[in-house]
Protein backbone atom coordinates (compact mmCIF):
# COMPACT_ATOMS: atom_id res chain seq x y z
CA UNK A 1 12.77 32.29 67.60
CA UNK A 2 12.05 31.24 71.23
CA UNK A 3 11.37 34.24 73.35
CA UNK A 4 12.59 33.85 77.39
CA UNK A 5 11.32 35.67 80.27
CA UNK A 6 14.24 35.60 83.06
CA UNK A 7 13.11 36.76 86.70
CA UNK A 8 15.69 38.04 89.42
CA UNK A 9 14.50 36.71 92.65
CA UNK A 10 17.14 39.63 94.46
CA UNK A 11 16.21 42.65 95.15
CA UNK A 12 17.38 45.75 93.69
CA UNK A 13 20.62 46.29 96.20
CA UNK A 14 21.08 42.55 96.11
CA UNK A 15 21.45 43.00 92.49
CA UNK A 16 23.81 46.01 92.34
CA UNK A 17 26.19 43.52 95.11
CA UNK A 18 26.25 40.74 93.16
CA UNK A 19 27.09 42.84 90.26
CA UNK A 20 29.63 44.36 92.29
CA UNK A 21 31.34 41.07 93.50
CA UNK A 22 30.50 38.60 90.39
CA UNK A 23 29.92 41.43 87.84
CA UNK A 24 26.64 39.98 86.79
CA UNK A 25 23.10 39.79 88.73
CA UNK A 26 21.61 36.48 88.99
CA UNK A 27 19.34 37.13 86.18
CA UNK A 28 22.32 38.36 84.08
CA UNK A 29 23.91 35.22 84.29
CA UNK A 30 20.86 33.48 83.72
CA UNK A 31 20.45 35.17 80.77
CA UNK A 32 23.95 34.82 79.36
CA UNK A 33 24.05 30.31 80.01
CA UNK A 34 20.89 30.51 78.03
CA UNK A 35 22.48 32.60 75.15
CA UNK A 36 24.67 30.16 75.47
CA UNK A 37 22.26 27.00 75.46
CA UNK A 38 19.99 28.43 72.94
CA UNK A 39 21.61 31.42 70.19
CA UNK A 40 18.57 32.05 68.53
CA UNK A 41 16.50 33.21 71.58
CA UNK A 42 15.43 36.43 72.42
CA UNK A 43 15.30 37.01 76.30
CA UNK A 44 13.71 39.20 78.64
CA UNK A 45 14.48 39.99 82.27
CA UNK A 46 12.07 41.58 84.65
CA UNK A 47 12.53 41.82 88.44
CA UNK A 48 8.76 41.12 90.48
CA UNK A 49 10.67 41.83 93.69
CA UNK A 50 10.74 45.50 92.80
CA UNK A 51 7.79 48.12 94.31
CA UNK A 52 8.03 50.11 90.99
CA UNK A 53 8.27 46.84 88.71
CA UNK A 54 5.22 46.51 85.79
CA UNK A 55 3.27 43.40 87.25
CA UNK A 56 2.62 40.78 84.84
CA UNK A 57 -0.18 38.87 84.84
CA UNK A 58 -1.17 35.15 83.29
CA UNK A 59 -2.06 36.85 79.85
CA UNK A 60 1.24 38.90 79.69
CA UNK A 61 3.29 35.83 80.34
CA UNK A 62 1.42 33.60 77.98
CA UNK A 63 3.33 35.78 75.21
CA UNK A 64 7.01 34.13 76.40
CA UNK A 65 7.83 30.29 75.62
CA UNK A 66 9.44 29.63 78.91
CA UNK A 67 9.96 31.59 82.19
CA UNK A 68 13.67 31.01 84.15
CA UNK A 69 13.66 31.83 87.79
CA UNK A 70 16.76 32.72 89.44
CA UNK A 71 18.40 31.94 92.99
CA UNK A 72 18.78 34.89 95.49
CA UNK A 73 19.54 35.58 99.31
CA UNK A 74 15.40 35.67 99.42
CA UNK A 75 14.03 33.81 102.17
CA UNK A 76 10.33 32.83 100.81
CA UNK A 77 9.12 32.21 104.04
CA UNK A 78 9.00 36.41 105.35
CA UNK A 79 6.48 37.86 105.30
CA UNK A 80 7.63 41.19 103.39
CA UNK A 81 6.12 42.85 100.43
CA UNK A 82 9.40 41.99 97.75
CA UNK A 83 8.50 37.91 99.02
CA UNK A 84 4.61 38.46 98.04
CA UNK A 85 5.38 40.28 94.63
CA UNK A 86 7.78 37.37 94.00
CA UNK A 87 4.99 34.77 94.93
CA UNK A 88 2.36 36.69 93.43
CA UNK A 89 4.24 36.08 90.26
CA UNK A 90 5.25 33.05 90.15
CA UNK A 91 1.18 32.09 90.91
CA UNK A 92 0.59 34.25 87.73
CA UNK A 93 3.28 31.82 85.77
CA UNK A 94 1.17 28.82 86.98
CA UNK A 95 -1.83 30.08 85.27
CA UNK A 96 -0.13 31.16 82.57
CA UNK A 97 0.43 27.59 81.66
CA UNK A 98 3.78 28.94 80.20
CA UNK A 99 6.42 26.42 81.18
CA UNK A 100 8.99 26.95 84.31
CA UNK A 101 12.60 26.46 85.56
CA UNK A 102 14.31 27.52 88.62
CA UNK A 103 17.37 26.93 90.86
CA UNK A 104 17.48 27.24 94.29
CA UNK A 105 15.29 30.50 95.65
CA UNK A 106 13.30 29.79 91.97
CA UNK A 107 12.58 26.20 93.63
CA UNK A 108 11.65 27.62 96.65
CA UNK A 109 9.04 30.23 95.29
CA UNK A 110 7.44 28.03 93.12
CA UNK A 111 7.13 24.98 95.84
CA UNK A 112 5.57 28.07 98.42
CA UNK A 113 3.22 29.58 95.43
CA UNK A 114 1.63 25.97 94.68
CA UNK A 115 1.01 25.49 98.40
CA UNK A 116 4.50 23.51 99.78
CA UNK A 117 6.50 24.84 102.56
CA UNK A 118 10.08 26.17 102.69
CA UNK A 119 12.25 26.63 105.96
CA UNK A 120 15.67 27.34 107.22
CA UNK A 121 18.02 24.50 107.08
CA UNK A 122 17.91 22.68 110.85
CA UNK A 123 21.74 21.78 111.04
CA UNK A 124 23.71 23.11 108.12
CA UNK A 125 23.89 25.20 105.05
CA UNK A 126 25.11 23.04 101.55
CA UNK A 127 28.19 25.44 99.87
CA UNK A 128 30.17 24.70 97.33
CA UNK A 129 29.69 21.55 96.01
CA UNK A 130 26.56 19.40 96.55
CA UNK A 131 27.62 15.89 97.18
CA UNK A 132 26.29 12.45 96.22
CA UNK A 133 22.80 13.68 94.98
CA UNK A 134 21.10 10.47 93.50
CA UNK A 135 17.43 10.13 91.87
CA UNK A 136 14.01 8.78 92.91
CA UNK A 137 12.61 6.09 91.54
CA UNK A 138 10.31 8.89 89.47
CA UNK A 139 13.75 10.87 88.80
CA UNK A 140 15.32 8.24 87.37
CA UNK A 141 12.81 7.86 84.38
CA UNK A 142 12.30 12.10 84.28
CA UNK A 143 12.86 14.10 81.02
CA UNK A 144 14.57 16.72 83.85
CA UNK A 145 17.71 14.02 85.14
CA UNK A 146 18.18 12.55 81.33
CA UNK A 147 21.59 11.62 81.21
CA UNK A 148 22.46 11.51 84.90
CA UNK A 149 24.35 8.48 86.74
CA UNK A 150 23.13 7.40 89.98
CA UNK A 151 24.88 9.93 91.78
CA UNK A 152 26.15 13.11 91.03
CA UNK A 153 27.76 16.65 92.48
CA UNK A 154 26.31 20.07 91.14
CA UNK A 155 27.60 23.58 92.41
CA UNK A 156 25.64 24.82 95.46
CA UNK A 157 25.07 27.48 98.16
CA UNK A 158 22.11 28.03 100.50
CA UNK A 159 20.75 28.23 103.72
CA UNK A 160 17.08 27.67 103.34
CA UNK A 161 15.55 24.13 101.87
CA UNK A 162 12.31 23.04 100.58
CA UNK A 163 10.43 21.46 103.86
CA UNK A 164 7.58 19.92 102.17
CA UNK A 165 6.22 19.73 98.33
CA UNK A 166 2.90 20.76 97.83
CA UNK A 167 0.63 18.37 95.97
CA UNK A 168 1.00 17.32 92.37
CA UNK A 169 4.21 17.70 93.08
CA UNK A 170 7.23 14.68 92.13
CA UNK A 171 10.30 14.47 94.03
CA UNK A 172 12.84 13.66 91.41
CA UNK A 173 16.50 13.93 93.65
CA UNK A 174 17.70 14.22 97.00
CA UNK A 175 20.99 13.78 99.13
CA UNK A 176 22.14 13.45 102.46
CA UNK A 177 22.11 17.11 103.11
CA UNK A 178 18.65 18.56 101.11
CA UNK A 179 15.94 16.15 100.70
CA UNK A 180 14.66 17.92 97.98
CA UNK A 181 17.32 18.92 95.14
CA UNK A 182 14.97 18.37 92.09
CA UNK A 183 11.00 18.11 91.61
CA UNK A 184 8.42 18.90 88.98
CA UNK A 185 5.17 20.99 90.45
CA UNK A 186 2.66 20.91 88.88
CA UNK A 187 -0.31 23.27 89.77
CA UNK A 188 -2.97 25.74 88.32
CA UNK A 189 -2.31 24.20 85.21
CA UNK A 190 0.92 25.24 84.65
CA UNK A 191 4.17 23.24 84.95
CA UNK A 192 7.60 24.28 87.08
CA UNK A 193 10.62 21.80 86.85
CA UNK A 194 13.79 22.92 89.46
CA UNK A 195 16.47 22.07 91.16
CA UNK A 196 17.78 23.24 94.43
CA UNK A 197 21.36 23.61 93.34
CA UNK A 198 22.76 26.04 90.64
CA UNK A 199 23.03 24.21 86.48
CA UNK A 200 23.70 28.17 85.45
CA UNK A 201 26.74 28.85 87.71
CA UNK A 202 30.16 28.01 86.58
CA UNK A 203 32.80 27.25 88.82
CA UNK A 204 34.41 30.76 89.74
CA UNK A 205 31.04 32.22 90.58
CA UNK A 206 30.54 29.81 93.44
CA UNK A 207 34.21 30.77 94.43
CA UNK A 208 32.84 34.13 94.87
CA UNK A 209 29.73 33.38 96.51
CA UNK A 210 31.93 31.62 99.08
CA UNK A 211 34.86 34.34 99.64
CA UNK A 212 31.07 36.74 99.93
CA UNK A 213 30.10 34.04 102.89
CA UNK A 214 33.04 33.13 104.61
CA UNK A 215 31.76 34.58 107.75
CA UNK A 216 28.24 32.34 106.92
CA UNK A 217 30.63 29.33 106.90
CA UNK A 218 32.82 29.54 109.44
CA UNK A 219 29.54 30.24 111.76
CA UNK A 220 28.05 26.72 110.05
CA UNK A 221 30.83 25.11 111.27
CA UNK A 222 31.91 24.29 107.29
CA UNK A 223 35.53 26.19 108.08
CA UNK A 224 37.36 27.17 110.64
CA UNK A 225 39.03 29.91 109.15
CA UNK A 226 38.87 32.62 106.71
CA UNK A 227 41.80 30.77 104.83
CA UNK A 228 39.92 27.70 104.68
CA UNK A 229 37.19 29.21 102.56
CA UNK A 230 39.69 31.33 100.34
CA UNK A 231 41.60 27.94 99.97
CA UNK A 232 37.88 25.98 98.67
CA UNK A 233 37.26 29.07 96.47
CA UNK A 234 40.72 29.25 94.64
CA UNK A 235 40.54 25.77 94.34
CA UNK A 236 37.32 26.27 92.64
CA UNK A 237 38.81 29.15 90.81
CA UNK A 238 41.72 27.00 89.31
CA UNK A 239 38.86 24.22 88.02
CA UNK A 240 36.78 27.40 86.17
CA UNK A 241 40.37 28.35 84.47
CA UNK A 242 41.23 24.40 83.77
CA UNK A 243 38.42 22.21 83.83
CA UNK A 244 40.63 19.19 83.09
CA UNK A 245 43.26 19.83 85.57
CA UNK A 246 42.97 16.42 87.75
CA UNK A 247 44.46 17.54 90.67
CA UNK A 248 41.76 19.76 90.78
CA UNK A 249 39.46 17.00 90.75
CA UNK A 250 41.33 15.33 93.06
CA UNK A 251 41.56 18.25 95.70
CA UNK A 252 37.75 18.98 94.94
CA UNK A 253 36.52 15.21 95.27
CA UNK A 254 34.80 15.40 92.59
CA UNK A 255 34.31 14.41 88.90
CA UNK A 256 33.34 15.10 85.09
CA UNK A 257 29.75 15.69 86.53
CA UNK A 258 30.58 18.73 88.37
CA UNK A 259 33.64 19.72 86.54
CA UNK A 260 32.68 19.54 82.98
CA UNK A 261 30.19 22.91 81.87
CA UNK A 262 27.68 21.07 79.94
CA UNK A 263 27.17 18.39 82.46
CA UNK A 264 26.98 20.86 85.23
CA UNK A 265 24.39 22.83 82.83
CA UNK A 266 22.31 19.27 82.07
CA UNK A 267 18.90 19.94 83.29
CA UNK A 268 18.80 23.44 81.97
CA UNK A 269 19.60 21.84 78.77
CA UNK A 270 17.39 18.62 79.37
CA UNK A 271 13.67 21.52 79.74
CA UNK A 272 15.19 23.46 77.00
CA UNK A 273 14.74 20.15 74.54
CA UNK A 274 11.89 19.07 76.07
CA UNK A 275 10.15 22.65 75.38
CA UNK A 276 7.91 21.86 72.89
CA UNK A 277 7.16 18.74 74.31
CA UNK A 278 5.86 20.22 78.00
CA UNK A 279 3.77 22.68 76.06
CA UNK A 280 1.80 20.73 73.86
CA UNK A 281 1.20 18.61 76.99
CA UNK A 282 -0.14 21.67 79.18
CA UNK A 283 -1.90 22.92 75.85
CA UNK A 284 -3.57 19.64 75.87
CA UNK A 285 -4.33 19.51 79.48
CA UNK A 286 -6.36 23.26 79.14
CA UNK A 287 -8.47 22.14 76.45
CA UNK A 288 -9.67 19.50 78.30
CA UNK A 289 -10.88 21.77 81.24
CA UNK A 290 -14.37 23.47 81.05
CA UNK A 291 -14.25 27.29 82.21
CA UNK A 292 -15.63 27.54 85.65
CA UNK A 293 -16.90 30.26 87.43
CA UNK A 294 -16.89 30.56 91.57
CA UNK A 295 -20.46 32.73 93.05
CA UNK A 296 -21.17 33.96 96.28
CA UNK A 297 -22.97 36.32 98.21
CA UNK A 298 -21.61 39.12 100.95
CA UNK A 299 -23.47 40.57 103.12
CA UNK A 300 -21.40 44.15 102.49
CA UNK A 301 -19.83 45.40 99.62
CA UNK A 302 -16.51 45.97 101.61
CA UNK A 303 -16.47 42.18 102.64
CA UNK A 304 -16.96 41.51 98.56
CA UNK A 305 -14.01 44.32 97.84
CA UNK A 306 -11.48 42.80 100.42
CA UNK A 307 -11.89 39.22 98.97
CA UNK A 308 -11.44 40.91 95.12
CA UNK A 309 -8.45 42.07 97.13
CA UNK A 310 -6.97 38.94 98.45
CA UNK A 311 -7.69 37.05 95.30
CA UNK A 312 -5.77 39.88 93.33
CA UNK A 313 -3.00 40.15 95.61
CA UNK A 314 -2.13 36.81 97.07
CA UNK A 315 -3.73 33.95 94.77
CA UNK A 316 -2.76 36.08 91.45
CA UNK A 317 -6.52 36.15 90.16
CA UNK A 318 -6.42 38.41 86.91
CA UNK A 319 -9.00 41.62 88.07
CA UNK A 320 -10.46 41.48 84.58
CA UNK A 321 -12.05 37.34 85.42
CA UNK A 322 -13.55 39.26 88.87
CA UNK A 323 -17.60 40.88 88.52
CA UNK A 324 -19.11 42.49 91.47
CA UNK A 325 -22.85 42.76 90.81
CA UNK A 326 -25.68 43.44 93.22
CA UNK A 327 -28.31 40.43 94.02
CA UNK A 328 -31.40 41.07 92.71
CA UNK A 329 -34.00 39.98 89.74
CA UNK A 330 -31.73 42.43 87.81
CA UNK A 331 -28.28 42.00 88.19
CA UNK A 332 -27.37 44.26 85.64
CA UNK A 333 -27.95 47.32 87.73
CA UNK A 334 -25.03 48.29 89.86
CA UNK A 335 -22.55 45.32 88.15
CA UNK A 336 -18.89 46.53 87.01
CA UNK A 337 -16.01 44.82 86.55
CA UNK A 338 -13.50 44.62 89.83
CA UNK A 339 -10.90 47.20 88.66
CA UNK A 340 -8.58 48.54 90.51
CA UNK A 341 -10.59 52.11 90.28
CA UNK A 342 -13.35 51.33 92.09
CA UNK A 343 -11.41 48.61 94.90
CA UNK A 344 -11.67 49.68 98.86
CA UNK A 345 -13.74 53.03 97.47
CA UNK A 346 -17.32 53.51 99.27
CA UNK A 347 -20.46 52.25 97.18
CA UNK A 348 -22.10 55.19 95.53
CA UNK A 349 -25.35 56.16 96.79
CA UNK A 350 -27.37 54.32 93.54
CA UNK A 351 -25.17 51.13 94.85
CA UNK A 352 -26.07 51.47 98.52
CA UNK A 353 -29.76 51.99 98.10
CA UNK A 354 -29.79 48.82 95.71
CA UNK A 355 -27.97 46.64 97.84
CA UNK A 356 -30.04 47.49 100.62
CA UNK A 357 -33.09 46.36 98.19
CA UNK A 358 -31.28 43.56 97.40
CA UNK A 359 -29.68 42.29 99.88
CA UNK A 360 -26.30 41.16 99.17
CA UNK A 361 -23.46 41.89 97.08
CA UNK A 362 -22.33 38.44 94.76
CA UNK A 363 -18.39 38.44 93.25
CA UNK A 364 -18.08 36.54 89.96
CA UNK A 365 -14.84 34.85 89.62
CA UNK A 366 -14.12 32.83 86.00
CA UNK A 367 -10.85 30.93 86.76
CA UNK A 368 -10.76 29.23 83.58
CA UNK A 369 -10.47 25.64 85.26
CA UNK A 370 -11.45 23.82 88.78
CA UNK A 371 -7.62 23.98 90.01
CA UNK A 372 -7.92 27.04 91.53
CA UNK A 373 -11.22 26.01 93.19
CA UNK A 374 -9.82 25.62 96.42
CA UNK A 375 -8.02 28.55 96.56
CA UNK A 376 -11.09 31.20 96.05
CA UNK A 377 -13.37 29.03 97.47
CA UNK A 378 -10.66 29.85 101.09
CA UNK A 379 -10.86 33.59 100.12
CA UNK A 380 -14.82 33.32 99.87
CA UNK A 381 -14.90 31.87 103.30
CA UNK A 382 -12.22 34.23 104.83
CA UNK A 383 -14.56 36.68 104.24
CA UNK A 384 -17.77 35.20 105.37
CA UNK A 385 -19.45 34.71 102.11
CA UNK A 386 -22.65 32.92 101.94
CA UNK A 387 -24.29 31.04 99.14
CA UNK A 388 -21.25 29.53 97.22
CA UNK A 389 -21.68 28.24 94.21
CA UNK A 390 -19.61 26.31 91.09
């Protein structure tokens, strides 16, 4: 029995509106399509945005086959402490090597955690329907896009866009609105396939996303009126209640791809069958990588505390691969393990007076592969560390 980890990307009173207006939170619904997709799977939905929310790290999510993360109002580029638990996550799914989906704000927090950039749509926000989306030459031969034509429509609404992929990453769609509607990132061995618009939603919960937005469209220039958007979102209401009805399609412009549930649900469907598949490839890929471990020296033990910091914090570093030892012949004496007791304390007096006989203060990172070189290697330097090594 497959076991699913679901992550809201709202917050807590984003949540408890949603539920108000749609009757389900974003990871709700989530979590009912792929009761729907999959029967036999138990699933499991945490919220990372939350201050009070149990923070998983690589080894807890290692236990789920799959991780699903959901679309929100979340704007991934603030600064704010729900947007770095959300990232810190995600980074923590990377190294996880569990495999990934998202839709829209999932897209957009896993492009940001593996290094990409995400902004606020120049000209216009993409509601309701997302028009004439068509494949890359990579898409076209993707596991993702199986099954699609050349062009397609998928339900959509959001504000914010993916600005630029970070690397290892494959464009896979695009349309005349959002260059990036689908990629695959790849990145601290792990693997995150997503999609900018919404495969989970049916029909009448973009109808309510819009009647929630009207004022959002009208400003965008989309409507003129409040009656124009309560005249797009019945007409999407009357396609959820008959998803036959071709004057529907006709009033909608659109066609079986959007109106038809398991076509609008096709690349949730298309990772859930390839499953098996992605993980024996990223099994594959970590047996292949010798452990490494990252050295280097500070010249204070609160310059070697405030990188254990960083690394913990923003790269998602797991505090048990982190040693802080003293340089010396012995390096034994005065070594413990960076846990979260000891971080930002003062050095006890048996630590001070052997630094100061030693020298320096060396932090021991073991990331478990090279990918995540770079990213400690940035901390180290932040930090003015000295004598780098691995």
């Amino acid at each position: 029995m497959p076991h699913f980890l679901v992550a809201e990307s709202e917050t807590a009173d984003e949540r408890e509106a949603r539920r108000h207006h749609a009757g389900k939170s974003s990871g709700e619904t989530y979590a009912a399509t792929l009761a729907q997709l999959s029967p036999d799977a138990e699933i499991t939905i945490v919220a990372p945005a939350d201050d009070d929310a149990d923070v998983l790290d690589a080894d807890d999510i290692r236990a789920f086959d799959a991780v699903f993360v959901t679309g929100s109002p979340l704007h991934v580029y603030d600064d704010t402490p729900e947007v770095r638990r959300q990232l810190r996550f995600m980074r923590s799914v990377f190294a996880s090597g569990t495999p990934s989906f998202g839709s829209c704000a999932g897209l957009q927090l896993a492009v940001a955690a593996a290094g990409g950039t995400v902004r606020k749509m120049p000209e216009r926000i993409e509601a309701g329907v997302a028009r004439r989306i068509t494949p890359t030459d990579a898409g076209r031969n993707h596991p993702l896009l199986a099954g699609r034509p050349d062009s397609w429509d998928a339900p959509a609404i959001h504000g914010d866009e993916v600005e630029s992929l970070p690397a290892d990453a494959t464009l896979l769609a695009r349309n005349a609105v959002t260059k990036v509607q689908a990629a695959e990132v790849r990145h601290d061995g792990g693997v995150f396939w997503g999609v900018q618009y919404h495969p989970e939603l049916a029909p009448g919960e973009i109808a309510i996303a819009l009647r929630r937005q009207a004022g959002d469209l009208i400003e965008a220039g989309l409507a003129d009126t409040a009656d124009d958007v309560e005249l797009r979102a019945s007409q999407l209401d009357a396609l959820h209640d008959d998803p036959d009805r071709r004057s529907i399609h006709w009033s909608l412009g659109i066609d079986e791809q959007f109106a038809q549930e398991s076509n609008r649900r096709l690349e949730l469907s298309n990772f859930l069958n390839h499953l098996a598949e992605l993980d024996d490839t990223l099994t594959s890929t970590r047996s292949l990588n010798m452990p490494t471990t990252l050295k280097a020296k500070f010249d204070t033990r609160r310059e070697a505390e405030m990188t254990v910091e960083r690394l913990v914090q923003e790269q998602g570093i797991d505090r048990k691969t982190i040693l802080i030892a003293t340089d010396g012949e012995d390096n034994s004496v005065g070594s413990e393990q960076a846990g979260a007791d000891t971080a930002g304390k003062d050095p006890t007096p048996q630590s001070r007076d052997h630094a100061a006989l030693a020298g320096k203060i060396v932090v021991s990172v073991d990331i478990g592969d090279d990918t995540r070189a770079a990213e400690v290697k940035a901390a180290f330097k932040e930090f003015d560390a000295s004598d780098v090594q691995g």
